[in-house]
N, C-alpha and C. Protein backbone atom coordinates (compact mmCIF):
# COMPACT_ATOMS: atom_id res chain seq x y z
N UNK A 1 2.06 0.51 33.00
CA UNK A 1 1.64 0.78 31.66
C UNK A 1 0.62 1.92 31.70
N UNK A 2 1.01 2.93 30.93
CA UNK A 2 -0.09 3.98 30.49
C UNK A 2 -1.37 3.19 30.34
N UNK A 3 -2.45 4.08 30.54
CA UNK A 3 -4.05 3.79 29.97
C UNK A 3 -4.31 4.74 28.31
N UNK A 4 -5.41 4.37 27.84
CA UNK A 4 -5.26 4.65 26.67
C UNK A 4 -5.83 6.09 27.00
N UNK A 5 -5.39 7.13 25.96
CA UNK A 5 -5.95 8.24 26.27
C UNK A 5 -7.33 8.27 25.56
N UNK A 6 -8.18 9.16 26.32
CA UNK A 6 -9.63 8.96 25.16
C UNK A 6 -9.45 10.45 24.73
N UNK A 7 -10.68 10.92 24.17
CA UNK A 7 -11.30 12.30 24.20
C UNK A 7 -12.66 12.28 23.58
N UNK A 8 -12.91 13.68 23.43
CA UNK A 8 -14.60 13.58 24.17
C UNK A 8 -14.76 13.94 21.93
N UNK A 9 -15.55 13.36 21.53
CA UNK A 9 -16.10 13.11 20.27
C UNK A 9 -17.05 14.60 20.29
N UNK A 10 -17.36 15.36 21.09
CA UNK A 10 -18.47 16.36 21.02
C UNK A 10 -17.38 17.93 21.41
N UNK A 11 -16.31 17.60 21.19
CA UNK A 11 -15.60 18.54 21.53
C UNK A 11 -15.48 19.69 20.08
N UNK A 12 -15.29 20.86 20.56
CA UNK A 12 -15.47 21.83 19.07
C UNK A 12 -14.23 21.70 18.61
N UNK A 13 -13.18 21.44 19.34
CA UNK A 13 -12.39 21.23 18.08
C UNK A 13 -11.60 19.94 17.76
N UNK A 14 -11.79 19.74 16.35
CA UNK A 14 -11.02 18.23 15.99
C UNK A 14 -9.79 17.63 16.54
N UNK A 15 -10.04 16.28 16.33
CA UNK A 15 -9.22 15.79 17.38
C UNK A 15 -7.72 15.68 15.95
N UNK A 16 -7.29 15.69 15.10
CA UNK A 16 -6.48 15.89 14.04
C UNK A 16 -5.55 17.31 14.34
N UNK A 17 -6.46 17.99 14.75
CA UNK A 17 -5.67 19.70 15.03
C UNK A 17 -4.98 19.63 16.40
N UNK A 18 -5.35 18.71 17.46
CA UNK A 18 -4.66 18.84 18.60
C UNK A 18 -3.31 18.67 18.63
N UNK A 19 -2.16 19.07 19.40
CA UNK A 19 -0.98 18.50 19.34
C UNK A 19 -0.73 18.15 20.85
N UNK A 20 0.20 16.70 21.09
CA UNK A 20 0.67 16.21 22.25
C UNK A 20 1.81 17.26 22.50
N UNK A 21 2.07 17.57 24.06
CA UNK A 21 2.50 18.11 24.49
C UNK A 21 4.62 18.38 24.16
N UNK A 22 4.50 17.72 23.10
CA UNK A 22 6.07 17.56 22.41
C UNK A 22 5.78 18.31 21.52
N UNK A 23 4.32 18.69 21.08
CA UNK A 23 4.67 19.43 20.02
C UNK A 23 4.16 18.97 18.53
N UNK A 24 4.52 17.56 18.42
CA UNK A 24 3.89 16.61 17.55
C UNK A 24 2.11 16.36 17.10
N UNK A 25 1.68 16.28 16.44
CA UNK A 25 0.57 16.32 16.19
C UNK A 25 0.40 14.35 16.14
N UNK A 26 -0.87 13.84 17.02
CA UNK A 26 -0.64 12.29 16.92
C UNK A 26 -1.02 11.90 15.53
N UNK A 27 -1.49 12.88 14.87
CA UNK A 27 -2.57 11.97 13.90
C UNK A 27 -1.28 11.52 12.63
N UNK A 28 -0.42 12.20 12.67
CA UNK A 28 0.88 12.28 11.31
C UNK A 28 1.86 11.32 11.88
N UNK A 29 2.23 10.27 10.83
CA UNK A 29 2.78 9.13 10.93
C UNK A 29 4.21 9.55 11.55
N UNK A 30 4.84 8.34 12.15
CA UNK A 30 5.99 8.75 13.07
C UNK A 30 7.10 8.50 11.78
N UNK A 31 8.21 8.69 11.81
CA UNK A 31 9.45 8.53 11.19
C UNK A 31 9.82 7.36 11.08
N UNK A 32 9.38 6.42 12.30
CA UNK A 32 9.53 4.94 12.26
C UNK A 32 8.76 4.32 11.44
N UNK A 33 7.46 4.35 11.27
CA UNK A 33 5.88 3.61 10.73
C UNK A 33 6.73 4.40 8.98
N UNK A 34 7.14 5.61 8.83
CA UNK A 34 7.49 5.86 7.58
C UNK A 34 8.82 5.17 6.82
N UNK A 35 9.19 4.82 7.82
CA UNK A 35 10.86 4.24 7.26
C UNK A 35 10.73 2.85 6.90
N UNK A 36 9.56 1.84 8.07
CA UNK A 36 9.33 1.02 7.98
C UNK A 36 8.71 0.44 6.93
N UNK A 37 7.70 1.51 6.58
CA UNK A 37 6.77 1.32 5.18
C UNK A 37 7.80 1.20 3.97
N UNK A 38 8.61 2.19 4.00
CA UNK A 38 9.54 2.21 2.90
C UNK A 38 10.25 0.88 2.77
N UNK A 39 10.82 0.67 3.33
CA UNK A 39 11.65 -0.59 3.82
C UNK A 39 10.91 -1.89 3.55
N UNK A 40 9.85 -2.11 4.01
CA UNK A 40 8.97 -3.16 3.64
C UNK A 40 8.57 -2.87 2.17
N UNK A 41 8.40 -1.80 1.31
CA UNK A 41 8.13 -2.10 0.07
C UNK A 41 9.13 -2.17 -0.59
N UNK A 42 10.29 -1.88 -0.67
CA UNK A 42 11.76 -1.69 -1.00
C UNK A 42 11.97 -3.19 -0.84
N UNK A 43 11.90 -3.69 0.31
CA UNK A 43 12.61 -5.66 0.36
C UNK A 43 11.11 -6.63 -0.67
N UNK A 44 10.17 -5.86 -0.74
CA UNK A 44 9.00 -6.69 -1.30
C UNK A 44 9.76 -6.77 -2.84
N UNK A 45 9.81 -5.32 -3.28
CA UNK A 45 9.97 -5.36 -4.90
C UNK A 45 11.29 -5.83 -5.10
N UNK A 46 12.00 -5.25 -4.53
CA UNK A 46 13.68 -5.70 -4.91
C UNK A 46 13.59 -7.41 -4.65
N UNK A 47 13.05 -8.36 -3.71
CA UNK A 47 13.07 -9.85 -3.82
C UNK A 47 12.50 -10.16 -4.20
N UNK A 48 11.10 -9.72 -5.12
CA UNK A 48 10.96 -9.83 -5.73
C UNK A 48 11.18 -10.17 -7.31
N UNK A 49 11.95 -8.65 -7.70
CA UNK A 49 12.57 -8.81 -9.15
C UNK A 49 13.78 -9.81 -8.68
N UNK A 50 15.06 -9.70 -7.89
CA UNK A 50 15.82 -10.65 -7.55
C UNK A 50 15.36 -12.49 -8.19
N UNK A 51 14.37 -12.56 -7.11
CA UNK A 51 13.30 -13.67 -7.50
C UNK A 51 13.53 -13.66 -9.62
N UNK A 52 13.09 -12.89 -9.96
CA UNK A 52 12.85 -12.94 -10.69
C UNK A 52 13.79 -13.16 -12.10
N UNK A 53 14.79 -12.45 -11.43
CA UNK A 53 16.31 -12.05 -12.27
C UNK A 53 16.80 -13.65 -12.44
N UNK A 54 16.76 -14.45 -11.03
CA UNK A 54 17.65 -15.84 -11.18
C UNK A 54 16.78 -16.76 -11.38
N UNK A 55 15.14 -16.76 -12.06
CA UNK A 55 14.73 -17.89 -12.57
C UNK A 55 14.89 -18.28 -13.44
N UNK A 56 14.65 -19.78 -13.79
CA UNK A 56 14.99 -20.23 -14.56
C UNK A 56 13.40 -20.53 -15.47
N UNK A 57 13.28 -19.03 -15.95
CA UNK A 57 12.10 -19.03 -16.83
C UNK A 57 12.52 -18.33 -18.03
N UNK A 58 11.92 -18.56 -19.23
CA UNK A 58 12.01 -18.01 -20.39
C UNK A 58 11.63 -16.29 -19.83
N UNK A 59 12.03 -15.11 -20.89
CA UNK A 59 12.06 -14.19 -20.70
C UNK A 59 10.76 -13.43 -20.61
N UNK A 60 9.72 -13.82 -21.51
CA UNK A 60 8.58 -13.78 -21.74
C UNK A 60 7.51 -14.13 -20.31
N UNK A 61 8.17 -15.19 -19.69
CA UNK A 61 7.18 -15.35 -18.83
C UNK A 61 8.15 -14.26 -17.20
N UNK A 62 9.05 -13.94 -16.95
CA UNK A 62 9.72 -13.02 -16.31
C UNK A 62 8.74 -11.86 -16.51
N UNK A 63 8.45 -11.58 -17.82
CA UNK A 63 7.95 -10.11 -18.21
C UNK A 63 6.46 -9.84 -17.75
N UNK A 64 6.18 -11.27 -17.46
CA UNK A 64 4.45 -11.32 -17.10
C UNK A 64 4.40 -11.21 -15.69
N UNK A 65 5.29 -11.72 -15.19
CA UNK A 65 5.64 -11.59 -13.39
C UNK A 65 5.97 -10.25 -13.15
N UNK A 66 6.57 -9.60 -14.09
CA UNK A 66 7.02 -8.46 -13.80
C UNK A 66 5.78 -7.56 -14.03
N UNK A 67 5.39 -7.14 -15.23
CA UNK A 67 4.07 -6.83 -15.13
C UNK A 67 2.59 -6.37 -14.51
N UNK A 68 3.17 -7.81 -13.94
CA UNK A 68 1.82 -8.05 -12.60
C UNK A 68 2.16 -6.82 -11.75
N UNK A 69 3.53 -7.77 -10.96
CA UNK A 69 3.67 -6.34 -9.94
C UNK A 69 3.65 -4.95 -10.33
N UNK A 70 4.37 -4.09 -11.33
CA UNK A 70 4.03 -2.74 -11.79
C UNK A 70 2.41 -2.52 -11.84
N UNK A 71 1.54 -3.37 -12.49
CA UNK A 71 0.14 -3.35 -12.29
C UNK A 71 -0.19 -3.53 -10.87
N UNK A 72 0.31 -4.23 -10.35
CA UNK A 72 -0.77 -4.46 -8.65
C UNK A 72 -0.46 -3.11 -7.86
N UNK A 73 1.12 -2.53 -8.05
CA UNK A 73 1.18 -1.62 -7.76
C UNK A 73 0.34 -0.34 -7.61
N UNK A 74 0.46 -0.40 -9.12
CA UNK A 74 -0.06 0.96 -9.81
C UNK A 74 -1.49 0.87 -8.85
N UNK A 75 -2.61 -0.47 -9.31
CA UNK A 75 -3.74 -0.21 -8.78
C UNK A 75 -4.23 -0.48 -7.60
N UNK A 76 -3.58 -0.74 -6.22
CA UNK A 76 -3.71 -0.80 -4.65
C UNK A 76 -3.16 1.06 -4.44
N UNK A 77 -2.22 1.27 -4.98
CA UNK A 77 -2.31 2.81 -4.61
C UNK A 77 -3.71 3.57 -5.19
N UNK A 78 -4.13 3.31 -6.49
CA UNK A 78 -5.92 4.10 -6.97
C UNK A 78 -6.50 3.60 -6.03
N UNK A 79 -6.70 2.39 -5.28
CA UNK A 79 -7.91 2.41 -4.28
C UNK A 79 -7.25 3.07 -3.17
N UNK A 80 -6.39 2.72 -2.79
CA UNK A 80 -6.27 3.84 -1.65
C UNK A 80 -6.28 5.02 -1.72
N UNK A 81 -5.76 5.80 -2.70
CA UNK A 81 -6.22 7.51 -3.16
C UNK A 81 -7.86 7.58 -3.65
N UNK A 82 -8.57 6.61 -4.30
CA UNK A 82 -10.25 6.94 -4.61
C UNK A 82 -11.05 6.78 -2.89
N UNK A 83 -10.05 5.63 -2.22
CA UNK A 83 -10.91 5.52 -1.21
C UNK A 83 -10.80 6.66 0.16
N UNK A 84 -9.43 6.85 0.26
CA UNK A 84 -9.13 8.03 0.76
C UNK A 84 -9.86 9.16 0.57
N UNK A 85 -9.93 9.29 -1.11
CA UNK A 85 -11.03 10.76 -1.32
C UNK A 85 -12.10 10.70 -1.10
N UNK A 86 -13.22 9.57 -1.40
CA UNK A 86 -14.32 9.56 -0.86
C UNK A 86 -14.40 9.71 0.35
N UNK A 87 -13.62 8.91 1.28
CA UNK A 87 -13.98 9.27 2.83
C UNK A 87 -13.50 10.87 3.07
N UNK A 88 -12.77 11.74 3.04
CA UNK A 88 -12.55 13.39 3.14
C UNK A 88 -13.61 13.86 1.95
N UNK A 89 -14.63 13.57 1.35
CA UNK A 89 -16.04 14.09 0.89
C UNK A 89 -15.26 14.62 -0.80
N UNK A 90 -14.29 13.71 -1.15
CA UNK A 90 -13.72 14.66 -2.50
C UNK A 90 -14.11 13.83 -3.45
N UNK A 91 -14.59 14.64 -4.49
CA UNK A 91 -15.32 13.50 -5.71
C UNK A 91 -14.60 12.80 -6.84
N UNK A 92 -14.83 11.94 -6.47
CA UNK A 92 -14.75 10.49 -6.99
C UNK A 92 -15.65 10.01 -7.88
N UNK A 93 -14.87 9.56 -8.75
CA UNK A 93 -16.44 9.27 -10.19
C UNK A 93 -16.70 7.62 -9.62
N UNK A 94 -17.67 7.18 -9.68
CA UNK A 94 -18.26 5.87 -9.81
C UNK A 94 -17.53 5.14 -10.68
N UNK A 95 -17.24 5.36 -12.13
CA UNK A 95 -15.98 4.68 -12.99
C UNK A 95 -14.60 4.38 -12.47
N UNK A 96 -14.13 5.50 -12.14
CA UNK A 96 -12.32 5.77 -11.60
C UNK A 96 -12.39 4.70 -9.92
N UNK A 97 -13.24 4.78 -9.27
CA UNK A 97 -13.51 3.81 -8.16
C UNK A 97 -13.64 2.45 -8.53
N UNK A 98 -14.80 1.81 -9.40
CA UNK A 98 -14.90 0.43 -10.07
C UNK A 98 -13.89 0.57 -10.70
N UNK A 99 -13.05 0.80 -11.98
CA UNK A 99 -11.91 0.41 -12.24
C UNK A 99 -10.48 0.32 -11.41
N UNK A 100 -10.76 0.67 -9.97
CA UNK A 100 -9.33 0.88 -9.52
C UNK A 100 -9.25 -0.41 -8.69
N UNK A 101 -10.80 -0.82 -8.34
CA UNK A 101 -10.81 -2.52 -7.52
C UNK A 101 -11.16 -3.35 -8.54
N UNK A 102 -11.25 -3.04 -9.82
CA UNK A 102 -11.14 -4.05 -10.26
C UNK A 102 -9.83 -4.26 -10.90
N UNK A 103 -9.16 -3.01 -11.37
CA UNK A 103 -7.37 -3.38 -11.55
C UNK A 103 -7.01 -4.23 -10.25
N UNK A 104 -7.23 -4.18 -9.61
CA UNK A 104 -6.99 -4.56 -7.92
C UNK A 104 -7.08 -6.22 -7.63
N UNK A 105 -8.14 -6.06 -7.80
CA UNK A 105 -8.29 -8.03 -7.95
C UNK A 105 -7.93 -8.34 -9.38
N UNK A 106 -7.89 -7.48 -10.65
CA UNK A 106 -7.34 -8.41 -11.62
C UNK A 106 -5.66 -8.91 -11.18
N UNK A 107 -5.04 -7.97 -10.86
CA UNK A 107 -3.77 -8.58 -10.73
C UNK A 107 -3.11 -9.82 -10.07
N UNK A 108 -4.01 -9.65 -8.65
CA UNK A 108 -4.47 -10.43 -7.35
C UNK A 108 -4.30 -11.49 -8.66
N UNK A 109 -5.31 -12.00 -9.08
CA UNK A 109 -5.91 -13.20 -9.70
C UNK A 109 -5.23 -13.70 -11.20
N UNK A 110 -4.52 -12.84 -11.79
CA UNK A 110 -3.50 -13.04 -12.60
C UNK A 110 -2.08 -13.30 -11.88
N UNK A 111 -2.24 -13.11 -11.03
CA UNK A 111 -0.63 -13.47 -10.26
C UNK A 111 -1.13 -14.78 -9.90
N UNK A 112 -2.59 -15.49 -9.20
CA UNK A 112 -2.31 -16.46 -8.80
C UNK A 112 -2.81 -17.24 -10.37
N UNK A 113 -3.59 -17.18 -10.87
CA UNK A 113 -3.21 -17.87 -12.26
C UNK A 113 -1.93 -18.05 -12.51
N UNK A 114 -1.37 -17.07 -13.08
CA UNK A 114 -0.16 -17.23 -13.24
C UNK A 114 1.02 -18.46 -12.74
N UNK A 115 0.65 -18.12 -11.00
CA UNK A 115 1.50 -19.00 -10.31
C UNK A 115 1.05 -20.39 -10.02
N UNK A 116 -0.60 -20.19 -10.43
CA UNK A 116 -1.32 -22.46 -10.13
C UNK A 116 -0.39 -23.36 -11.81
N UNK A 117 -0.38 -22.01 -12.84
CA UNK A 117 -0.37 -23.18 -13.66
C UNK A 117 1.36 -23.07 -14.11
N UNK A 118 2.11 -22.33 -13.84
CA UNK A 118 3.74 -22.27 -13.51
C UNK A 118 4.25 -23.93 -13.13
N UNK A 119 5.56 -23.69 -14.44
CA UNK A 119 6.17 -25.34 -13.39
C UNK A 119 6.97 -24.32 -12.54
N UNK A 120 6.75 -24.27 -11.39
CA UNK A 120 7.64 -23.66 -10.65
C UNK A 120 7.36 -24.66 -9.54
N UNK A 121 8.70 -24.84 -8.38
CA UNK A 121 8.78 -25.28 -6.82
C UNK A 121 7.83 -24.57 -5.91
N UNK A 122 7.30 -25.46 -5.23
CA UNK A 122 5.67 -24.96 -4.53
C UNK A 122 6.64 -23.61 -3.54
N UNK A 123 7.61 -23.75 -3.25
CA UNK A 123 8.60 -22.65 -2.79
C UNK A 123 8.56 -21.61 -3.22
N UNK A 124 8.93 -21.62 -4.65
CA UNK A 124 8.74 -20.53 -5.48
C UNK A 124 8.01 -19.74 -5.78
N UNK A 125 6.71 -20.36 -5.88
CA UNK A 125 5.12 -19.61 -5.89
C UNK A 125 4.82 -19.46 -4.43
N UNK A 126 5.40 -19.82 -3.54
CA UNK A 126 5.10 -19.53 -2.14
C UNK A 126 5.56 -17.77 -2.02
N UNK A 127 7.18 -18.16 -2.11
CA UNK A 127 7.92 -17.06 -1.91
C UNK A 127 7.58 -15.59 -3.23
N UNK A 128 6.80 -15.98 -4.33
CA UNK A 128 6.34 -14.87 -5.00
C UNK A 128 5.33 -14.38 -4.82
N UNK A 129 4.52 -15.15 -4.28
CA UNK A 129 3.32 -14.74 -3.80
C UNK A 129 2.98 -13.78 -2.36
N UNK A 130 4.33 -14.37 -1.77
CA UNK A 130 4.06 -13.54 -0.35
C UNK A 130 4.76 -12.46 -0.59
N UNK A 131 6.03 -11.76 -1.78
CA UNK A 131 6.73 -10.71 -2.27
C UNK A 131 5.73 -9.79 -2.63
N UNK A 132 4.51 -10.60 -3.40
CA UNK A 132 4.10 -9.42 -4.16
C UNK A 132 3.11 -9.02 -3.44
N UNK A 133 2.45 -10.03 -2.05
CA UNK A 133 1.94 -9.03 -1.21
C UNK A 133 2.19 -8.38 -0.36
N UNK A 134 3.47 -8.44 0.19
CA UNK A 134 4.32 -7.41 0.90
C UNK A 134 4.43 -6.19 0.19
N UNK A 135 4.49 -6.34 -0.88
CA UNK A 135 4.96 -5.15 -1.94
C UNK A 135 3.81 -4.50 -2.14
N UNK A 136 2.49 -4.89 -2.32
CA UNK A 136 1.14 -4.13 -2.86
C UNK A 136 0.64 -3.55 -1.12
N UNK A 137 0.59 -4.54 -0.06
CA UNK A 137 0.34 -3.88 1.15
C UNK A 137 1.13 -2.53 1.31
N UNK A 138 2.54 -2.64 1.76
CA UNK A 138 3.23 -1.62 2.06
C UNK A 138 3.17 -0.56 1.15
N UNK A 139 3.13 -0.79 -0.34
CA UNK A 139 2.45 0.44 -1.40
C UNK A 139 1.49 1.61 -0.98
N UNK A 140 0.49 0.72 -0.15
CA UNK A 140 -0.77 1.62 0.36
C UNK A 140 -0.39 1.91 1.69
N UNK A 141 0.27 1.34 2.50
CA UNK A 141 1.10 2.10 3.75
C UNK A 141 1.75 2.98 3.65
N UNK A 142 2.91 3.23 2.08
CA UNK A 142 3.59 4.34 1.81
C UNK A 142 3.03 5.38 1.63
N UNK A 143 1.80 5.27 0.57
CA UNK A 143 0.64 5.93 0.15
C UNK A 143 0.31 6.73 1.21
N UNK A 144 -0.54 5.74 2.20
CA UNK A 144 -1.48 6.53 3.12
C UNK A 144 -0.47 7.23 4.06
N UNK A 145 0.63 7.19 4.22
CA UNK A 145 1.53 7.96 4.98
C UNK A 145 2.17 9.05 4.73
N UNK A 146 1.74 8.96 3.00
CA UNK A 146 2.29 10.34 2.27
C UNK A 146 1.11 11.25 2.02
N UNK A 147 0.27 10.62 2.06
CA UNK A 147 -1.31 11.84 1.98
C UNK A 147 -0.94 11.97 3.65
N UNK A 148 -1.71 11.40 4.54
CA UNK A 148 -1.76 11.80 6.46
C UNK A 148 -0.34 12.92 6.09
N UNK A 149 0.97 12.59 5.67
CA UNK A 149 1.87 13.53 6.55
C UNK A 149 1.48 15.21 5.17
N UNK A 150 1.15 14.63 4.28
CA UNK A 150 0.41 16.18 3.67
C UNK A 150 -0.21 16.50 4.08
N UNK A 151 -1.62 16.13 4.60
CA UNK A 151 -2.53 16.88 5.14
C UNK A 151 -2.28 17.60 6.29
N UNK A 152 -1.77 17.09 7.13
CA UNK A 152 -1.46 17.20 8.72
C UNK A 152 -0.17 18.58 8.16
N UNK A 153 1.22 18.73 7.21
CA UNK A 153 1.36 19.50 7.18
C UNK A 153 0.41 20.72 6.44
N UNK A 154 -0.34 20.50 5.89
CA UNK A 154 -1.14 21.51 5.26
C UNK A 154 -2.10 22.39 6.02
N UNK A 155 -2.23 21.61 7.44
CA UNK A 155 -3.19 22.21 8.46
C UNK A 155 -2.56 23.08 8.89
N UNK A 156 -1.19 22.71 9.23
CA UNK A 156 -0.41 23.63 10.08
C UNK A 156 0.18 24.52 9.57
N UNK A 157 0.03 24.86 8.77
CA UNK A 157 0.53 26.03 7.63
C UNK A 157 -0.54 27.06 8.13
């Protein structure tokens, strides 16, 4: 087994600009970690709505499940783009940051509302609950893999 490679933190030039000897730059996500991300949010939402298509719930409450996820969506990608920008020094309002964790846990906490007081099979709220966090994780995996492979091409330009 290889050892891990290090490098020296005091070096003048960044360790982001280096490229491994293929040519590849390490810091930009591989094709695999990108396909995978896709794939994992693709089986989250689609078994999700699936989930959703064959319950046996009035339409109204479908629309609130549905909801959720377009919302949890929407706001796990704002924290990962506000939090992303703050750490690369880009400004970020104090508002657009507090509203993007708190869209963030509202959904979180309307999904599990949602799902304590549901007559649904403890199955059911099992299996929606772990959809819609497959689906909001891998969101911000897709995310952060589509800013890293911009930046990293933007250097090399």
């Amino acid at each position: 087994m290889e050892p891990l490679k290090t490098f020296d933190v005091n070096e003048t030039s960044t360790f982001s600009n280096k490229k491994e000897n293929n040519g590849r730059n390490p810091m930009k996500p591989t094709g695999a970690f990108i396909g995978a991300s896709w794939a994992a949010l693709l089986a989250g939402v689609v078994g999700y709505c699936v989930g959703l298509w064959n319950a046996a719930m009035q339409l109204n409450e479908k629309g609130y499940y549905f909801t959720i996820l377009l919302f949890g969506l929407f706001a796990v990608i704002s924290v990962q783009k506000s939090v992303r920008d703050k750490a690369e020094g880009l400004p970020v309002t104090d508002l657009y940051y507090g509203l993007s964790w708190f869209a963030t846990l509202a959904s979180i906490t309307l999904l599990v509302i949602g799902l304590w007081n549901a007559d649904l099979l403890l199955s059911e709220k099992g299996f929606y609950g772990m959809s819609f966090t497959l689906s909001v994780f891998s969101a911000i995996a897709v995310q952060k893999n589509t800013r890293d492979a911009q930046l990293i091409d933007a250097q090399t330009i």
